[in-house]
Protein backbone atom coordinates (compact mmCIF):
# COMPACT_ATOMS: atom_id res chain seq x y z
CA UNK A 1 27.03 31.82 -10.02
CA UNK A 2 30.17 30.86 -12.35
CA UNK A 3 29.52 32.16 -16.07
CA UNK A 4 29.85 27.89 -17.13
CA UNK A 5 27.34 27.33 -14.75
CA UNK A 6 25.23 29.83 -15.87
CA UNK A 7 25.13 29.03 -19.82
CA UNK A 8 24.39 25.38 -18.91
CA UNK A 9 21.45 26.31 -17.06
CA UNK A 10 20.18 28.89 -19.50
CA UNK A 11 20.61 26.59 -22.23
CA UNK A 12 18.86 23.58 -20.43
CA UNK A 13 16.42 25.78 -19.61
CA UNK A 14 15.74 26.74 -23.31
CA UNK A 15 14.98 23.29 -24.09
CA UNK A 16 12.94 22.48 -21.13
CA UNK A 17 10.88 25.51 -21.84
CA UNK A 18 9.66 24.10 -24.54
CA UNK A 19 8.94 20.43 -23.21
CA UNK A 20 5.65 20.80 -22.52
CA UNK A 21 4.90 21.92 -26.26
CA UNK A 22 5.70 18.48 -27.09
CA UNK A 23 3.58 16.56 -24.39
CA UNK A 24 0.06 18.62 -25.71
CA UNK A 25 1.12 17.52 -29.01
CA UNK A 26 1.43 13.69 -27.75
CA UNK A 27 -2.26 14.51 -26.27
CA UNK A 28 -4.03 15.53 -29.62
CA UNK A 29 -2.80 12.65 -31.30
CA UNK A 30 -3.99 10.16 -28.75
CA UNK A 31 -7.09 12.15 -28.43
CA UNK A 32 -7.70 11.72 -32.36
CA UNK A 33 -6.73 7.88 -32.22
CA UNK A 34 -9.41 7.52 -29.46
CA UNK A 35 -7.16 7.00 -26.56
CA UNK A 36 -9.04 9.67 -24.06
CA UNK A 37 -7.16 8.37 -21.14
CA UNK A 38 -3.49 8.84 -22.42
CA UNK A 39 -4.04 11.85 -24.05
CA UNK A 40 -5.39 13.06 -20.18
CA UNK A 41 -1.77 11.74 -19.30
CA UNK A 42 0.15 13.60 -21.83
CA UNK A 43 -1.78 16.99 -20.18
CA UNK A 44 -1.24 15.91 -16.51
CA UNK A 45 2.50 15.92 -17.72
CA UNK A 46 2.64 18.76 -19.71
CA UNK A 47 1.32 20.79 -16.82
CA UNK A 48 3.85 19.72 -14.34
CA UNK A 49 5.98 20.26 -16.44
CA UNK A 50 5.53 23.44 -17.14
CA UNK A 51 4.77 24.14 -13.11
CA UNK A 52 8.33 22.05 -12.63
CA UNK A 53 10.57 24.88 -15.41
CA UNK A 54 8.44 27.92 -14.15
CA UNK A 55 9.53 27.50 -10.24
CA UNK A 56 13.26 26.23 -11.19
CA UNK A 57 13.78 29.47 -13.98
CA UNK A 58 12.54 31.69 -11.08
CA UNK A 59 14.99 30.27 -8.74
CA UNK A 60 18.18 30.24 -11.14
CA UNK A 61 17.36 33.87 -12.24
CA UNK A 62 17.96 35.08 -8.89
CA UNK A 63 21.05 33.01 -8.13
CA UNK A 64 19.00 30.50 -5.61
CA UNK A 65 18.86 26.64 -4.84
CA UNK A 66 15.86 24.63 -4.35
CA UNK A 67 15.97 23.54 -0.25
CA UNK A 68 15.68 20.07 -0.75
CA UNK A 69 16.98 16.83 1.34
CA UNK A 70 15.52 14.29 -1.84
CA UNK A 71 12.75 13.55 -4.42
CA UNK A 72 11.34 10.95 -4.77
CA UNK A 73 9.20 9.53 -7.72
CA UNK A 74 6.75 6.93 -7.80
CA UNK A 75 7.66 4.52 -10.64
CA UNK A 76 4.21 3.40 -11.25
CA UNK A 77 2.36 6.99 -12.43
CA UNK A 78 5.54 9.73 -12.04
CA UNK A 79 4.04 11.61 -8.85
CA UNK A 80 6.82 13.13 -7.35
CA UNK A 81 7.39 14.37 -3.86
CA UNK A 82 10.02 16.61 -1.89
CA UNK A 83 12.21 15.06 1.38
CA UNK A 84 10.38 12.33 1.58
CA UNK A 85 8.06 9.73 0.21
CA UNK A 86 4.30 9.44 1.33
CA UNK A 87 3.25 6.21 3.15
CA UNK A 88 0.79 5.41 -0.28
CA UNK A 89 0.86 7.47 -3.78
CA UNK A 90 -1.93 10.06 -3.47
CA UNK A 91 -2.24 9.40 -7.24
CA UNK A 92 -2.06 5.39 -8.09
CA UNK A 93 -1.48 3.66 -4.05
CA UNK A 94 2.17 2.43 -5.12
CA UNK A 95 3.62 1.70 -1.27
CA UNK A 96 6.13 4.28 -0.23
CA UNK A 97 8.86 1.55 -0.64
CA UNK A 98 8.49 1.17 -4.40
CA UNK A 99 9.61 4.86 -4.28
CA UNK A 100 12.52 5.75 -6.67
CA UNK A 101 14.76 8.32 -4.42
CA UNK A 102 17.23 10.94 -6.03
């Protein structure tokens, strides 16, 4: 891995790390303004997020890609998938169509 390459990633990596610090922060204070549901949002992403950093640090730290054709995120609830979309979102039914690729 090129030394550039390898400061960017450590440094966006430093940030991400602590993404997820934020989110449970966004969840107490929808918890305390009553909104139970969001604040269960705000932990659903935290989580992934945190799941999301963990797997990509491990790979970068020893030099490795992801094997990946595409994700793909449903625009409705965030769900994401790898290679390809499913026929319904597991998590909200969005069609596969509505499916943002990248």
């Amino acid at each position: 891995m090129r030394a550039m390459t390898k400061q960017f990633l450590e440094e966006a990596f430093t940030g991400e790390s602590k993404a997820h610090v934020k989110y449970m922060i966004f969840a107490e204070v929808a918890e305390k303004e009553g909104k139970k549901n969001i604040a269960k949002l705000f932990r659903a992403i935290a989580f992934a997020d945190s799941k999301l950093y963990s797997e990509a640090k491990k790979l970068a730290d020893q030099g490795k890609d992801l094997e990946i054709e595409s994700v793909y995120i449903c625009p409705v609830c965030g769900y994401s998938a790898l290679n390809s979309a499913p026929d319904l979102c597991p998590v909200c039914r969005t069609k596969k169509e509505a499916f943002i690729k990248f």
